[in-house]
PDB file of N, CA and C in Angstrom:
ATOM      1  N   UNK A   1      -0.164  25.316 -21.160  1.00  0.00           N
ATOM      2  CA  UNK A   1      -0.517  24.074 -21.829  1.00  0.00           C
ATOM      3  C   UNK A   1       0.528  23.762 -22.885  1.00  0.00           C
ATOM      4  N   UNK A   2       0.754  22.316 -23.350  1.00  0.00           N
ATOM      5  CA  UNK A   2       1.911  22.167 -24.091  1.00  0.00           C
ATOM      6  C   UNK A   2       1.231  22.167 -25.387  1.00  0.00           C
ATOM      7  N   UNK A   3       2.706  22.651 -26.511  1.00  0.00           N
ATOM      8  CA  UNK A   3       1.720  22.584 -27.368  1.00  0.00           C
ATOM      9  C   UNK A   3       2.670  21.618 -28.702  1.00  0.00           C
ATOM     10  N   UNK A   4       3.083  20.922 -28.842  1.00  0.00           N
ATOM     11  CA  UNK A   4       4.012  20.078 -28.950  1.00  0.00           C
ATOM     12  C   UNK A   4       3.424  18.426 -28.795  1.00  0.00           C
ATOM     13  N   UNK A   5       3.353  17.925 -29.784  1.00  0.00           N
ATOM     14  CA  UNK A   5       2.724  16.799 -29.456  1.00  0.00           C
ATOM     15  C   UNK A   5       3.203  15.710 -28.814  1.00  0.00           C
ATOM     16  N   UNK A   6       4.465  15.313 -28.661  1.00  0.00           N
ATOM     17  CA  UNK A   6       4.809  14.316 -27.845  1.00  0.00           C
ATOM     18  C   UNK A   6       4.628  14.837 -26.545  1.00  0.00           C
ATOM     19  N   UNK A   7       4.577  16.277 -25.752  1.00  0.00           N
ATOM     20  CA  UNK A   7       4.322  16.461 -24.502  1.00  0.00           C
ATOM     21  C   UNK A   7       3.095  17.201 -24.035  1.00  0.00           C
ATOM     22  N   UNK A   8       2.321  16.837 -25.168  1.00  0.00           N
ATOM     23  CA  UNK A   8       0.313  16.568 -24.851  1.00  0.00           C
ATOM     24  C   UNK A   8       0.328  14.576 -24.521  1.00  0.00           C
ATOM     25  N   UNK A   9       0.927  14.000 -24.617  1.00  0.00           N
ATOM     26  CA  UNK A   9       1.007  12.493 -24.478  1.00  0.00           C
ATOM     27  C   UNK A   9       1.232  12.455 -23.591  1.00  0.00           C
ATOM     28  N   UNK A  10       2.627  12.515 -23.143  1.00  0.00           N
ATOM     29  CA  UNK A  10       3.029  12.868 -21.610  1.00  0.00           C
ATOM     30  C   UNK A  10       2.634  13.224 -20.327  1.00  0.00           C
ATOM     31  N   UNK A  11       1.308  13.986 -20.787  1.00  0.00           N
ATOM     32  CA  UNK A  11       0.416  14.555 -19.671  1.00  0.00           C
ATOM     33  C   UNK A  11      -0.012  13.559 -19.724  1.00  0.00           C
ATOM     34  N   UNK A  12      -0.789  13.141 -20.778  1.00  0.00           N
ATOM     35  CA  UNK A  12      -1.826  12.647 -20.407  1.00  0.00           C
ATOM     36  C   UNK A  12      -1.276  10.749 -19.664  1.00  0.00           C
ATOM     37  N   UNK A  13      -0.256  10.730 -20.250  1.00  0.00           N
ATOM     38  CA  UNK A  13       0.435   9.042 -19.457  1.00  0.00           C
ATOM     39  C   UNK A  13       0.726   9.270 -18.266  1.00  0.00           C
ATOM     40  N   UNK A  14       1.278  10.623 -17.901  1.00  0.00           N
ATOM     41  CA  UNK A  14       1.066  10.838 -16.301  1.00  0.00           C
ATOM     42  C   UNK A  14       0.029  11.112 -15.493  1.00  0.00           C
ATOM     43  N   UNK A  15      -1.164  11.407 -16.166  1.00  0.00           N
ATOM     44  CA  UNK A  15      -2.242  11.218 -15.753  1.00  0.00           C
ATOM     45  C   UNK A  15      -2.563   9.911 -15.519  1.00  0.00           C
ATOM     46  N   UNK A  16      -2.454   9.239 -16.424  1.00  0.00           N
ATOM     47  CA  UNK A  16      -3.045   7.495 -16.182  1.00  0.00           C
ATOM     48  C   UNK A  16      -2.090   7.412 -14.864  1.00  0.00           C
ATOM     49  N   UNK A  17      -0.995   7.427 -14.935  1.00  0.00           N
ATOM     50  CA  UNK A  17       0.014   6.996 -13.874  1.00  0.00           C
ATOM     51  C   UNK A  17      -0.179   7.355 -12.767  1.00  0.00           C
ATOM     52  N   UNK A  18      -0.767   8.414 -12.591  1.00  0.00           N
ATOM     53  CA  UNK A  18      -0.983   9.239 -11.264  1.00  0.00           C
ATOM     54  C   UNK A  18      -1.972   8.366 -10.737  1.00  0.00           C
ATOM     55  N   UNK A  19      -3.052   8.134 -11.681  1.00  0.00           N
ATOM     56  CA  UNK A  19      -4.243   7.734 -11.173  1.00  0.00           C
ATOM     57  C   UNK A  19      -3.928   5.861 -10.570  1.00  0.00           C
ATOM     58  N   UNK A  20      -3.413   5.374 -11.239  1.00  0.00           N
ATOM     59  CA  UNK A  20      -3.048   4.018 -11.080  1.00  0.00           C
ATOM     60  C   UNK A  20      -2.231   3.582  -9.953  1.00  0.00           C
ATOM     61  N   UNK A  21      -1.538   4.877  -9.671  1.00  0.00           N
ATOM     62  CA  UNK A  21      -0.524   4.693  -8.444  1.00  0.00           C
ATOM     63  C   UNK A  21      -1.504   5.022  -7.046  1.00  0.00           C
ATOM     64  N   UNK A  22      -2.333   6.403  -7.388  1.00  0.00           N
ATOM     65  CA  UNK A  22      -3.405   6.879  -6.266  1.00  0.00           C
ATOM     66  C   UNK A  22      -3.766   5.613  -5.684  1.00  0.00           C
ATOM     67  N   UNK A  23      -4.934   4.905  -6.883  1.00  0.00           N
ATOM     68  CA  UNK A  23      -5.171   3.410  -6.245  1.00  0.00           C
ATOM     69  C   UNK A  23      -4.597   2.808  -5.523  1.00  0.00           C
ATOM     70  N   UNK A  24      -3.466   2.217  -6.195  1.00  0.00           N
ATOM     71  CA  UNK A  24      -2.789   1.591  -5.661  1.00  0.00           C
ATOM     72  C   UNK A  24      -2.302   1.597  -3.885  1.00  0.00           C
ATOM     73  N   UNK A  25      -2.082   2.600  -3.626  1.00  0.00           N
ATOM     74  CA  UNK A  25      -1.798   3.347  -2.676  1.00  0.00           C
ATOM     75  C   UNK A  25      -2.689   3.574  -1.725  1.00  0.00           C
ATOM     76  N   UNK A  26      -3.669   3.458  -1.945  1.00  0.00           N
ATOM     77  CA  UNK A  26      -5.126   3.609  -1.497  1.00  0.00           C
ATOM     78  C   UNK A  26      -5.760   2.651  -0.996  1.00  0.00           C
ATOM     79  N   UNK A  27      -4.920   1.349  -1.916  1.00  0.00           N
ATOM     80  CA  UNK A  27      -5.922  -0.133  -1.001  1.00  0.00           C
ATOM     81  C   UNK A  27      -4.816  -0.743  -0.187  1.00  0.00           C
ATOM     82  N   UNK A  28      -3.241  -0.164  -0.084  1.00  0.00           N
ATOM     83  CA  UNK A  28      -2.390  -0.719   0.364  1.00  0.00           C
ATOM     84  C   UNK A  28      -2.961   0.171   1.561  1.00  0.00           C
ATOM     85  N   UNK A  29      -2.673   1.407   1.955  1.00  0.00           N
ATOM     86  CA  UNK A  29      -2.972   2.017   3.612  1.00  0.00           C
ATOM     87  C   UNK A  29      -4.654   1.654   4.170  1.00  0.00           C
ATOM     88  N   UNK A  30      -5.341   1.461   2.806  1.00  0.00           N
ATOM     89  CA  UNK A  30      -6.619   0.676   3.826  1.00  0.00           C
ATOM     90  C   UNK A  30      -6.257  -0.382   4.369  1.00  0.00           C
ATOM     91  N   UNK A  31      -5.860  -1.028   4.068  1.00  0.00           N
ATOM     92  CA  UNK A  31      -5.533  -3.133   4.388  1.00  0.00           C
ATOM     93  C   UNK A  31      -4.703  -2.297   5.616  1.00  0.00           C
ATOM     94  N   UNK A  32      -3.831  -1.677   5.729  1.00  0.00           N
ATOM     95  CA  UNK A  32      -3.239  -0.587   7.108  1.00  0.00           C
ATOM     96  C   UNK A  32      -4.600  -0.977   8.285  1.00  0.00           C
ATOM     97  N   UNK A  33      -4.520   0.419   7.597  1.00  0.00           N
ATOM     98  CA  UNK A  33      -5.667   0.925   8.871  1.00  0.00           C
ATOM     99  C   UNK A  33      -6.759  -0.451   9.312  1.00  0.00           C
ATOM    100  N   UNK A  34      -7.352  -1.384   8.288  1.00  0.00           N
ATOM    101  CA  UNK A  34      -7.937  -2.134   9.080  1.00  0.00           C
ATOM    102  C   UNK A  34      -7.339  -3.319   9.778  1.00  0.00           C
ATOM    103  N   UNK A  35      -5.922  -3.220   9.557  1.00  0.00           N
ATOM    104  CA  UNK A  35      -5.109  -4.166  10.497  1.00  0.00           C
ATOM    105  C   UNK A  35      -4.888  -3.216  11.949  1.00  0.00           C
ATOM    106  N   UNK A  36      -4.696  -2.377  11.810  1.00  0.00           N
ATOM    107  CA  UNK A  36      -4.735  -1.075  12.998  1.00  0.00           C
ATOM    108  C   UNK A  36      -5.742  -1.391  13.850  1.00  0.00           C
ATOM    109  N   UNK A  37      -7.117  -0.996  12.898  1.00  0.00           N
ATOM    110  CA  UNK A  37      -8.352  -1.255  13.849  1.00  0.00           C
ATOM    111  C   UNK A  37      -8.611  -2.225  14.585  1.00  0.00           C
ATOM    112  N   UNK A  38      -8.365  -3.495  14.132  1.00  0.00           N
ATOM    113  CA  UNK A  38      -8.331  -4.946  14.475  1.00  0.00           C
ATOM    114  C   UNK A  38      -7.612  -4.989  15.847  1.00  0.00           C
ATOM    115  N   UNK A  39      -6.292  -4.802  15.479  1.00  0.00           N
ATOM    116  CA  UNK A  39      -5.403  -4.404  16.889  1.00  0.00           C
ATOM    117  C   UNK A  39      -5.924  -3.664  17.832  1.00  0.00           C
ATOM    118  N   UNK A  40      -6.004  -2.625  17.607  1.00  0.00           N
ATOM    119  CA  UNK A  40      -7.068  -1.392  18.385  1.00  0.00           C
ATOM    120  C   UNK A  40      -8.158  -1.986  19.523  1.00  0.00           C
ATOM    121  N   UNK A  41      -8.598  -3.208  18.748  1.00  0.00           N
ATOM    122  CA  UNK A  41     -10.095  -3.923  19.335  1.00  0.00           C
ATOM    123  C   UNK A  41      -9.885  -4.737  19.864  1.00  0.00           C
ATOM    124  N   UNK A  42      -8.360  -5.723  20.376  1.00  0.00           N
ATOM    125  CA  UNK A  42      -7.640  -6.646  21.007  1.00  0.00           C
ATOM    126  C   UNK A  42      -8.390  -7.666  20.094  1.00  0.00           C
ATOM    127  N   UNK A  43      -8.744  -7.549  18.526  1.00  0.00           N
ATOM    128  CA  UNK A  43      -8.805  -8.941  18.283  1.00  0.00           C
ATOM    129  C   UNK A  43      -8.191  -9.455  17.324  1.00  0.00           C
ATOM    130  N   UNK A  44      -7.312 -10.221  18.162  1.00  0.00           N
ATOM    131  CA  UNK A  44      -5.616 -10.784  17.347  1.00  0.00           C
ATOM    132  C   UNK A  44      -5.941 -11.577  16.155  1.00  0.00           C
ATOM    133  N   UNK A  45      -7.376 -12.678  16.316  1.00  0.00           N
ATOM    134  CA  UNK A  45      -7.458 -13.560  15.315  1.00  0.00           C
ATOM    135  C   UNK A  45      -7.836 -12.959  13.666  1.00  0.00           C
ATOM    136  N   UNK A  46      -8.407 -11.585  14.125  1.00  0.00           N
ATOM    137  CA  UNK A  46      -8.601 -11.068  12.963  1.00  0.00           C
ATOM    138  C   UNK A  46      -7.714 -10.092  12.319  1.00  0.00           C
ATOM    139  N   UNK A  47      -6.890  -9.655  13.521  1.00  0.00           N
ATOM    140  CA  UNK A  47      -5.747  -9.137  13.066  1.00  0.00           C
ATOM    141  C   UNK A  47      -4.696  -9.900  12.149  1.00  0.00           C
ATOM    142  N   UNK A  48      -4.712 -11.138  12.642  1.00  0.00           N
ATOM    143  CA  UNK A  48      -3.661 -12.353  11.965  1.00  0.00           C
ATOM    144  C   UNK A  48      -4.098 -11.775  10.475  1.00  0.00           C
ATOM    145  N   UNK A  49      -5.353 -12.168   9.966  1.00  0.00           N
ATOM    146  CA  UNK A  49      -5.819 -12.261   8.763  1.00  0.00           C
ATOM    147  C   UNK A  49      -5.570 -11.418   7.907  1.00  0.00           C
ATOM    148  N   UNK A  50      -6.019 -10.339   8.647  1.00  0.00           N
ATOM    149  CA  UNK A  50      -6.131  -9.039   7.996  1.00  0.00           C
ATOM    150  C   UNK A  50      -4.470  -8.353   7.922  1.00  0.00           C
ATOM    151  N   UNK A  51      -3.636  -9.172   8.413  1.00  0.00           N
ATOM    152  CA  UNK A  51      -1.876  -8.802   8.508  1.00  0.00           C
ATOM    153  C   UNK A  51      -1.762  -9.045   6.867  1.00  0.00           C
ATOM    154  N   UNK A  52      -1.992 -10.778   7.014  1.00  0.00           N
ATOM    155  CA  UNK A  52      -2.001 -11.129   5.427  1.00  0.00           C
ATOM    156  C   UNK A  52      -2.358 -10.063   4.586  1.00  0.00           C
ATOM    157  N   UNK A  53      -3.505  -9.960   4.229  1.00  0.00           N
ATOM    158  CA  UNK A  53      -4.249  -8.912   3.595  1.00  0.00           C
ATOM    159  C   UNK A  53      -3.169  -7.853   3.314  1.00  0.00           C
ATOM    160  N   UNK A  54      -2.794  -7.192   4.222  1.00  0.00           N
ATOM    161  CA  UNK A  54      -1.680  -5.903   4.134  1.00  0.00           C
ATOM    162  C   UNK A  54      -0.371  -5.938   3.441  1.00  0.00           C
ATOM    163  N   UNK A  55       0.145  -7.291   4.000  1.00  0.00           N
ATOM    164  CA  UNK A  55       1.140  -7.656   3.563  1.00  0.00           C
ATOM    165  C   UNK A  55       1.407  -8.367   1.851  1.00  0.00           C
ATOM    166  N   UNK A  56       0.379  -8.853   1.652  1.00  0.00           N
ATOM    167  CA  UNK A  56      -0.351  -8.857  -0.028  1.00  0.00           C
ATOM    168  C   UNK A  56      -0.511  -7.511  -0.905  1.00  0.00           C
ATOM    169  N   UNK A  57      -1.095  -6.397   0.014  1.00  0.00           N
ATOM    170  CA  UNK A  57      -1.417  -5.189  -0.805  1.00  0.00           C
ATOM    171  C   UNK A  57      -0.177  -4.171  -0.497  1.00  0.00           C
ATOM    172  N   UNK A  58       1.139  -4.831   0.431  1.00  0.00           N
ATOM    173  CA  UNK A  58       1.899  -3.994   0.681  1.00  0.00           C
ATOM    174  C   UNK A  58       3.108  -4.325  -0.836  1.00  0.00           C
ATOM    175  N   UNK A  59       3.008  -5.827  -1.383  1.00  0.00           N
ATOM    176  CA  UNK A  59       3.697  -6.540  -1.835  1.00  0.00           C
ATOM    177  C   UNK A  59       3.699  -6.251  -2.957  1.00  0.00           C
ATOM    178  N   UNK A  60       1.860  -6.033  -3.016  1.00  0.00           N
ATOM    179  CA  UNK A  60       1.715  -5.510  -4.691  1.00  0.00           C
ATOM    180  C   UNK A  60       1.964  -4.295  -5.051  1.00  0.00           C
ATOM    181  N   UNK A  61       2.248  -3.349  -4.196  1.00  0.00           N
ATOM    182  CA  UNK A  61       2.383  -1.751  -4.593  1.00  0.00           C
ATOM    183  C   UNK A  61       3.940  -1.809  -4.871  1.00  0.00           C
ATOM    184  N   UNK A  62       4.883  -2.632  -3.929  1.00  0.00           N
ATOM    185  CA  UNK A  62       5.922  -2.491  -4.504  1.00  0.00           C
ATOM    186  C   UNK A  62       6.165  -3.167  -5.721  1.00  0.00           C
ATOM    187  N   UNK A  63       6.093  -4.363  -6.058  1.00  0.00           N
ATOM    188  CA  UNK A  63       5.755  -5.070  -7.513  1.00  0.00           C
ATOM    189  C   UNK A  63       5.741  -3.886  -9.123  1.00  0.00           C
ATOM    190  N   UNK A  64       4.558  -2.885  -8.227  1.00  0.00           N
ATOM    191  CA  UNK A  64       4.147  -2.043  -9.306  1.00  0.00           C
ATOM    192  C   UNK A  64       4.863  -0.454  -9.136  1.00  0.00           C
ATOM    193  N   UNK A  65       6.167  -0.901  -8.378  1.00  0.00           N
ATOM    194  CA  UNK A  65       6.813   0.343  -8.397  1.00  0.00           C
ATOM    195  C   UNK A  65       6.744   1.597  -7.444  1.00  0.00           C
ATOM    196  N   UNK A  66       5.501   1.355  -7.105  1.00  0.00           N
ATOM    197  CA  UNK A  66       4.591   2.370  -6.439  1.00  0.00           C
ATOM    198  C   UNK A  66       5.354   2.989  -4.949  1.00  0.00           C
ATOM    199  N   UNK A  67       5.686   1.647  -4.072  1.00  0.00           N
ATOM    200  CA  UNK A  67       6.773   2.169  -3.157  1.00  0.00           C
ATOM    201  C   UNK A  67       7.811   1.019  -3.358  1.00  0.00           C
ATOM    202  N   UNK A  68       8.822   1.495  -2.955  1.00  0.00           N
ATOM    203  CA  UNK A  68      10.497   0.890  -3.177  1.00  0.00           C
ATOM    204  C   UNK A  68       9.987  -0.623  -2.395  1.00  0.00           C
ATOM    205  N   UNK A  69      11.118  -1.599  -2.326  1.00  0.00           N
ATOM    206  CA  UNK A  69      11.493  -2.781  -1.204  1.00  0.00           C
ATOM    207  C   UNK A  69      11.795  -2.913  -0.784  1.00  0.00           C
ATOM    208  N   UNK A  70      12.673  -1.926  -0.199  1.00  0.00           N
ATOM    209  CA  UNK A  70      12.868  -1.924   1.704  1.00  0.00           C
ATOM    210  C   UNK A  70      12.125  -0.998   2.005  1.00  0.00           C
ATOM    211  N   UNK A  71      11.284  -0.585   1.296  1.00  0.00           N
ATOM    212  CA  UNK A  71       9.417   0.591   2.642  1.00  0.00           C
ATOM    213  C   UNK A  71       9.018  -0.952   2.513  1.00  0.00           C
ATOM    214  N   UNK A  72       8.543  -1.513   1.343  1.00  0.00           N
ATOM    215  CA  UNK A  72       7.846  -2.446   1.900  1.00  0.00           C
ATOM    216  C   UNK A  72       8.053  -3.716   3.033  1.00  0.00           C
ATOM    217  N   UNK A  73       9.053  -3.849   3.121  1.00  0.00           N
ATOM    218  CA  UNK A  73      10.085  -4.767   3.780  1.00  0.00           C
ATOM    219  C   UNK A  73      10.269  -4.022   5.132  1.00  0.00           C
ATOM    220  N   UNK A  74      10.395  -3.138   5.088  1.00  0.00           N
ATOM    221  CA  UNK A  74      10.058  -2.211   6.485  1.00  0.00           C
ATOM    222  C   UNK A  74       8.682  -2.423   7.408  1.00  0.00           C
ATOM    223  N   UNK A  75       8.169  -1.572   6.114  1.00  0.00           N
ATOM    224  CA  UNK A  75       6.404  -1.828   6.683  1.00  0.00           C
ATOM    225  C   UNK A  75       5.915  -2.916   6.830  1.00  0.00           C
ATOM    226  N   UNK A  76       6.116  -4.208   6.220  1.00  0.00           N
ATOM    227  CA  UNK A  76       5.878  -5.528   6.502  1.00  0.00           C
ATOM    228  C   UNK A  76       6.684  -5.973   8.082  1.00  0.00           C
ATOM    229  N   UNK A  77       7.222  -5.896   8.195  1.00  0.00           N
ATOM    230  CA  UNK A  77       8.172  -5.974   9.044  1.00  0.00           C
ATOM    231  C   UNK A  77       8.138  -4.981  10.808  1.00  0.00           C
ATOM    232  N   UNK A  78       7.296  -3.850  10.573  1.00  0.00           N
ATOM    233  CA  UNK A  78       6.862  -3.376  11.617  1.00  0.00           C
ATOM    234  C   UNK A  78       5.572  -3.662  12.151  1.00  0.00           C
ATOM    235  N   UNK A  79       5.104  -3.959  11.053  1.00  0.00           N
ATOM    236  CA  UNK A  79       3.310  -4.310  11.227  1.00  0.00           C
ATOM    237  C   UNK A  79       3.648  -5.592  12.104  1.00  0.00           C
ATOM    238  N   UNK A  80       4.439  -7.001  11.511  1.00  0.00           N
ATOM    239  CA  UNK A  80       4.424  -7.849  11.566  1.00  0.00           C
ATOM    240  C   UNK A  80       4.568  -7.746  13.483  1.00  0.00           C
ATOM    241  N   UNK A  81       6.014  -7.001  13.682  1.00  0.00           N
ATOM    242  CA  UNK A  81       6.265  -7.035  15.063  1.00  0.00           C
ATOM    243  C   UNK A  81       5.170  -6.364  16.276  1.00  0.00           C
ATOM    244  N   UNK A  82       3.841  -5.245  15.336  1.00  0.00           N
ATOM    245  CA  UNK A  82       2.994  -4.880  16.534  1.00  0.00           C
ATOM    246  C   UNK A  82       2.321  -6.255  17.015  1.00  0.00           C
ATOM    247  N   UNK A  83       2.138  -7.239  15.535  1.00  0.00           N
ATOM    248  CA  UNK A  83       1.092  -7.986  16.157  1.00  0.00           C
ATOM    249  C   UNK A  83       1.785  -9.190  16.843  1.00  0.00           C
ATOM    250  N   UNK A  84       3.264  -9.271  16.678  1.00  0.00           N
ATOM    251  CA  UNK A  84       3.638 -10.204  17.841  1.00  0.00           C
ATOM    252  C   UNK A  84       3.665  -9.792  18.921  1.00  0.00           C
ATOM    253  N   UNK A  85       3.765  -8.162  19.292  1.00  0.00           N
ATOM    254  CA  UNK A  85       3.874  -7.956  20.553  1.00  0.00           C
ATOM    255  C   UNK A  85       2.495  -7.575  21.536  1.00  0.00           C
ATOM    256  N   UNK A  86       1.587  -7.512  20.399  1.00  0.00           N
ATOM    257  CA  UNK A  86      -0.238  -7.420  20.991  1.00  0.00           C
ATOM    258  C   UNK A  86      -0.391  -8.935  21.661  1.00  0.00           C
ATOM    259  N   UNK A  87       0.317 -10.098  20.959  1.00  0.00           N
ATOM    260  CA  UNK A  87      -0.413 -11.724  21.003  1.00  0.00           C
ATOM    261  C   UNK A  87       0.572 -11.908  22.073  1.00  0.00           C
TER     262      UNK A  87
END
């Protein structure tokens, strides 16, 4: 344990950080997976929607640092091409 007070702070801001990024991270691969599922179920119209959705929560994680802009630009960008090639 530290015992030093500027790196009892430190923990604890990487704690917030950890936790803020977890989230983060967490609603970006859900909006995933239920664009996955959608696909999965051949139903494109809800896939369309739910692309958005992903591509919003893919947008905001990079925004917040969380992953770089070319993962997101990647991952936007591969998602985008399953569902042109499902339709």
């Amino acid at each position: 344990m530290a015992n030093i007070q500027s790196a009892k702070k430190r923990i604890r801001v990487t704690q917030r950080q950890t936790a803020r990024n977890r989230a983060i991270r967490s609603k970006y691969r859900t909006a995933i997976k239920r664009f996955e599922a959608a696909l999965a179920a051949d139903d494109t119209a809800k896939a369309k929607e739910l692309l958005q959705v992903a591509i919003s929560e893919i947008d905001r994680a990079a925004l917040k640092g969380v992953i770089h802009k070319n993962q997101a630009a990647r991952r936007k960008s591969r998602l985008t091409k399953r569902l042109n090639k499902a339709s």
